[in-house]
N, C-alpha and C. Protein backbone atom coordinates (compact mmCIF):
# COMPACT_ATOMS: atom_id res chain seq x y z
N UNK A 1 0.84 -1.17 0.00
CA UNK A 1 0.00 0.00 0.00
C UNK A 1 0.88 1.23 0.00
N UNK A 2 0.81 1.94 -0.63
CA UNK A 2 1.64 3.35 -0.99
C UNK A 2 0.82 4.47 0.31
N UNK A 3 1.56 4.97 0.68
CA UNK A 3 0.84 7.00 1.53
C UNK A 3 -0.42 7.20 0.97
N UNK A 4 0.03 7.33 -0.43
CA UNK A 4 -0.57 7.91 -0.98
C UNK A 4 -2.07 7.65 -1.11
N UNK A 5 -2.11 6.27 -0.96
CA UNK A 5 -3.17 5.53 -1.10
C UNK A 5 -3.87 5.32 0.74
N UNK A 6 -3.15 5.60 1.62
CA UNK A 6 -3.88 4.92 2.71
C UNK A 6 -4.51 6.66 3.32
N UNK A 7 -3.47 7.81 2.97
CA UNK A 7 -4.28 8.74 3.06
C UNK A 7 -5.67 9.14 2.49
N UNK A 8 -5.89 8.78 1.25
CA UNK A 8 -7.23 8.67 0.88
C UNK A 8 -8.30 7.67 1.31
N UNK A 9 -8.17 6.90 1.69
CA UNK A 9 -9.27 5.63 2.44
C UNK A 9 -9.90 6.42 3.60
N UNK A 10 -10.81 5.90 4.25
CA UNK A 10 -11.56 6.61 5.30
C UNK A 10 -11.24 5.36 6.05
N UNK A 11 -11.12 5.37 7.43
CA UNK A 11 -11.17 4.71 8.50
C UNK A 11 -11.72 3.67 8.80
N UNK A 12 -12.91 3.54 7.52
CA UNK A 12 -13.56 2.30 7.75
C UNK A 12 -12.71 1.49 6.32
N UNK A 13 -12.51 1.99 5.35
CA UNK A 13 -11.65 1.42 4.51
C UNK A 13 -10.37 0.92 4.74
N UNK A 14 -9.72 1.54 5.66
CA UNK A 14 -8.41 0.95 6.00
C UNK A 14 -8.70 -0.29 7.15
N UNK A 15 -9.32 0.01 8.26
CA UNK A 15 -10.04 -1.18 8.95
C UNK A 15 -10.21 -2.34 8.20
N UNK A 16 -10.85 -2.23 7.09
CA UNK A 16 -11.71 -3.39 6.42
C UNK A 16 -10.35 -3.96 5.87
N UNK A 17 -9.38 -3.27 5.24
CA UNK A 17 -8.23 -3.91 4.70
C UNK A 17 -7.60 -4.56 5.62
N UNK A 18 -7.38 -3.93 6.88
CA UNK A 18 -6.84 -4.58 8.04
C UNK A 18 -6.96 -5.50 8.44
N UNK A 19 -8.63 -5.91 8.75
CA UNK A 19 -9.34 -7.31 9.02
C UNK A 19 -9.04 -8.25 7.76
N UNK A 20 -8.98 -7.69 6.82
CA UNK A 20 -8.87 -9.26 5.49
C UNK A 20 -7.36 -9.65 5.75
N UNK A 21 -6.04 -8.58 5.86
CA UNK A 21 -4.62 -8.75 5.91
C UNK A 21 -4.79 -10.21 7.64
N UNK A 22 -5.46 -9.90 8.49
CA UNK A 22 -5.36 -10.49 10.03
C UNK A 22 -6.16 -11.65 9.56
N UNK A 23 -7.16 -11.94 8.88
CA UNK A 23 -7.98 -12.85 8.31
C UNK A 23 -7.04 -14.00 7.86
N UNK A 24 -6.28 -13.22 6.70
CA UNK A 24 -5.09 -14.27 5.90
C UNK A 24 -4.12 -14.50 6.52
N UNK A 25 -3.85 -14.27 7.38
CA UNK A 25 -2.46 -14.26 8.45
C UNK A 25 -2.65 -15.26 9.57
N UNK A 26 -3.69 -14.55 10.38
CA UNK A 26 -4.43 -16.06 10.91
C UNK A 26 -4.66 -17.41 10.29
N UNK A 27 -5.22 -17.63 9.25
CA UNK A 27 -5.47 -18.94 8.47
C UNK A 27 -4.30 -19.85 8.35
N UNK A 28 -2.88 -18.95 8.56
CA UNK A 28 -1.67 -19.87 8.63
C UNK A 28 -1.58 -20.22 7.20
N UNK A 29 -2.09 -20.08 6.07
CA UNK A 29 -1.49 -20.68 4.55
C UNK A 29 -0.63 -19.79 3.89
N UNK A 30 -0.43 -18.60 4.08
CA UNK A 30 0.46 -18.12 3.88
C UNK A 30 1.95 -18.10 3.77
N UNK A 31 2.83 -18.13 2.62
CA UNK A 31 4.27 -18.13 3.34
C UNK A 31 5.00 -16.83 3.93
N UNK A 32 5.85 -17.72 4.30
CA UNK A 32 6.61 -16.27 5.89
C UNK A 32 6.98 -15.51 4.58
N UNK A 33 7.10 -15.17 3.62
CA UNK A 33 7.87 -14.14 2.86
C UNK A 33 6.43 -12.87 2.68
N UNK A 34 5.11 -13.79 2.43
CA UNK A 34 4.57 -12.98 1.91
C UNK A 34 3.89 -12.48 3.65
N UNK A 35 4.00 -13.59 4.14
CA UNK A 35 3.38 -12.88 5.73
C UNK A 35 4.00 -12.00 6.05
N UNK A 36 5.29 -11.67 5.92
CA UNK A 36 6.04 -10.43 6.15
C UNK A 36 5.55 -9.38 5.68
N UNK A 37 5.40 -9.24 4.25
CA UNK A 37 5.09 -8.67 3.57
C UNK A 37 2.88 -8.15 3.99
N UNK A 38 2.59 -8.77 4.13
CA UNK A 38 1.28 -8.66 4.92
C UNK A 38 1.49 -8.00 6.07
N UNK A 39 2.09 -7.90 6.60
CA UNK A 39 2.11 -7.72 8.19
C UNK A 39 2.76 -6.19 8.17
N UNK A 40 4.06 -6.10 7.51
CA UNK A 40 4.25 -4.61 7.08
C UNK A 40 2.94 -3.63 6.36
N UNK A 41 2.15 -3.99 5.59
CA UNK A 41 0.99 -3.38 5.20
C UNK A 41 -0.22 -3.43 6.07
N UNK A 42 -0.24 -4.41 7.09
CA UNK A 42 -1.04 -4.30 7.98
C UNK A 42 -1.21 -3.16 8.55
N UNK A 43 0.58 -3.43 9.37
CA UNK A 43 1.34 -2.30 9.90
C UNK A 43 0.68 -0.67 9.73
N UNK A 44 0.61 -0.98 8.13
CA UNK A 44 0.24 0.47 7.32
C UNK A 44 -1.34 1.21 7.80
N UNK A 45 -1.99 0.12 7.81
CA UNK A 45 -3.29 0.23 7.78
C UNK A 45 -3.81 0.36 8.97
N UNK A 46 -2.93 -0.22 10.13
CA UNK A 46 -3.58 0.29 11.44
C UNK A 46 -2.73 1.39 12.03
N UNK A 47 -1.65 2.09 11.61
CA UNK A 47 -1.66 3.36 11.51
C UNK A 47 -2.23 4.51 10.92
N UNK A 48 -2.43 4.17 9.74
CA UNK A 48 -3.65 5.19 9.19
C UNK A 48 -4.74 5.22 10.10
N UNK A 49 -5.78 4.00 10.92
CA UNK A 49 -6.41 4.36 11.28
C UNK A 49 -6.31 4.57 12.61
N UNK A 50 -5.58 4.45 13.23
CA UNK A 50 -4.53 5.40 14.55
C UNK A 50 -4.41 6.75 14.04
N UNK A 51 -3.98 7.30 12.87
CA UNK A 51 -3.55 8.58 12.94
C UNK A 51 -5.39 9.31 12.69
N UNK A 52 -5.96 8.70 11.46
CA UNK A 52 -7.66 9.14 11.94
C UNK A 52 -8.19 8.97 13.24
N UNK A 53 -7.73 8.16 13.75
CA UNK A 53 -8.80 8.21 14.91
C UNK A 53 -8.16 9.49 16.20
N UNK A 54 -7.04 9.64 16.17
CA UNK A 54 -6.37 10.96 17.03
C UNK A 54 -6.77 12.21 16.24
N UNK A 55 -6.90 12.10 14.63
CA UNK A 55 -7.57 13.63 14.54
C UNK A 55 -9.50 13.64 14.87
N UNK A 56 -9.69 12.72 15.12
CA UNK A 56 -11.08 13.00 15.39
C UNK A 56 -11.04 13.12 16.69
N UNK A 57 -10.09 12.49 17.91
CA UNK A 57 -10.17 12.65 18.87
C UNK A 57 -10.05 14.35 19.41
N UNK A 58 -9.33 14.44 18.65
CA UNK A 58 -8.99 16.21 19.03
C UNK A 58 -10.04 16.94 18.38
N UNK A 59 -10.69 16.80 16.97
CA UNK A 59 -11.96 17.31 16.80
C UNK A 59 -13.00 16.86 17.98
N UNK A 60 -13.12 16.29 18.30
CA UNK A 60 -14.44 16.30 19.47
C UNK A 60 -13.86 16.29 20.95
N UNK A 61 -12.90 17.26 20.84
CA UNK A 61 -12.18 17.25 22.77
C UNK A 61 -12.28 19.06 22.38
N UNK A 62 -12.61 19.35 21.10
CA UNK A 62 -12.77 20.96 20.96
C UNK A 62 -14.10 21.18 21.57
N UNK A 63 -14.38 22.57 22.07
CA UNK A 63 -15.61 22.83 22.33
C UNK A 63 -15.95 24.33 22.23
N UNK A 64 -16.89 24.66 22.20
CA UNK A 64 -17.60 26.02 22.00
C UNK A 64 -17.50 26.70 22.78
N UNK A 65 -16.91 27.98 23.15
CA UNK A 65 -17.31 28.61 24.61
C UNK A 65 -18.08 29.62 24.21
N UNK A 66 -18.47 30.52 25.71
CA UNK A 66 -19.56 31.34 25.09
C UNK A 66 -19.91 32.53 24.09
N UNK A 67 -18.38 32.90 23.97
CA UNK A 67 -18.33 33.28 22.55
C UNK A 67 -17.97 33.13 21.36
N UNK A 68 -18.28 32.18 21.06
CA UNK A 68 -18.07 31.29 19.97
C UNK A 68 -17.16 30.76 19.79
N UNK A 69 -15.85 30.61 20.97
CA UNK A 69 -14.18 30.45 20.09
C UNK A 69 -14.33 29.10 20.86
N UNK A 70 -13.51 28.70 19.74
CA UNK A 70 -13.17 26.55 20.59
C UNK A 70 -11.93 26.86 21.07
N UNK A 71 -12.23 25.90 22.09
CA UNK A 71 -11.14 25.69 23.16
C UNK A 71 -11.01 24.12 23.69
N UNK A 72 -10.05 23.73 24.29
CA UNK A 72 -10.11 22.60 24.15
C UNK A 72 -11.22 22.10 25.53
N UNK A 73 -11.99 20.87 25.27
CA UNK A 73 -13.08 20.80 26.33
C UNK A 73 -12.31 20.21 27.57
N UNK A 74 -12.57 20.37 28.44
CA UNK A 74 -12.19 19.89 29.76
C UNK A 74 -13.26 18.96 30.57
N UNK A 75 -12.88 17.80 30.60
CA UNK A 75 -14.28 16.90 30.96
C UNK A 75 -14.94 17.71 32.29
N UNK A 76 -13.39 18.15 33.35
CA UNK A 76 -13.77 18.14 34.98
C UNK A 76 -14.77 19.63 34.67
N UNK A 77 -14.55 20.73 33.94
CA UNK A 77 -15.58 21.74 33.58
C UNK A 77 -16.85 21.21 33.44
N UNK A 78 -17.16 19.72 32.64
CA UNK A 78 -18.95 19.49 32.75
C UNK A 78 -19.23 19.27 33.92
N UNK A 79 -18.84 18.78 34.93
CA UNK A 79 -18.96 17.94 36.49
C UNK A 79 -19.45 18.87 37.19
């Protein structure tokens, strides 16, 4: 899988690649050359959706204050 390519997938696309790469890996028919080779692109794919899932984390840890500017939310502020 190229950058180039795992930057464009959405989170559920790289997931889904992820589960078929762990699918074939598990099954054991694979040889160690290409399991290597699987496992480095795995690699790929559950970083992409590590690096999506930390920018959404920081999109929804933003919050509104009362004049309109985001700031970052502070859970102990809802309590």
């Amino acid at each position: 899988m190229k950058n180039k390519e795992e930057n464009k997938l959405s989170f559920e696309e790289n997931l889904d690649s992820l589960e078929k790469i762990v699918k074939a890996l598990e099954n054991g028919d694979v040889p160690l050359d290409e399991a290597i080779e699987k496992f480095n692109e795995g690699m790929k794919y559950a970083n992409a959706c590590n690096t999506i899932l930390e920018e959404a984390t920081k999109t929804v840890t933003k919050a509104i204050d009362k004049d309109g500017n985001l700031k970052e939310f502070d859970i102990s502020e809802s309590e």
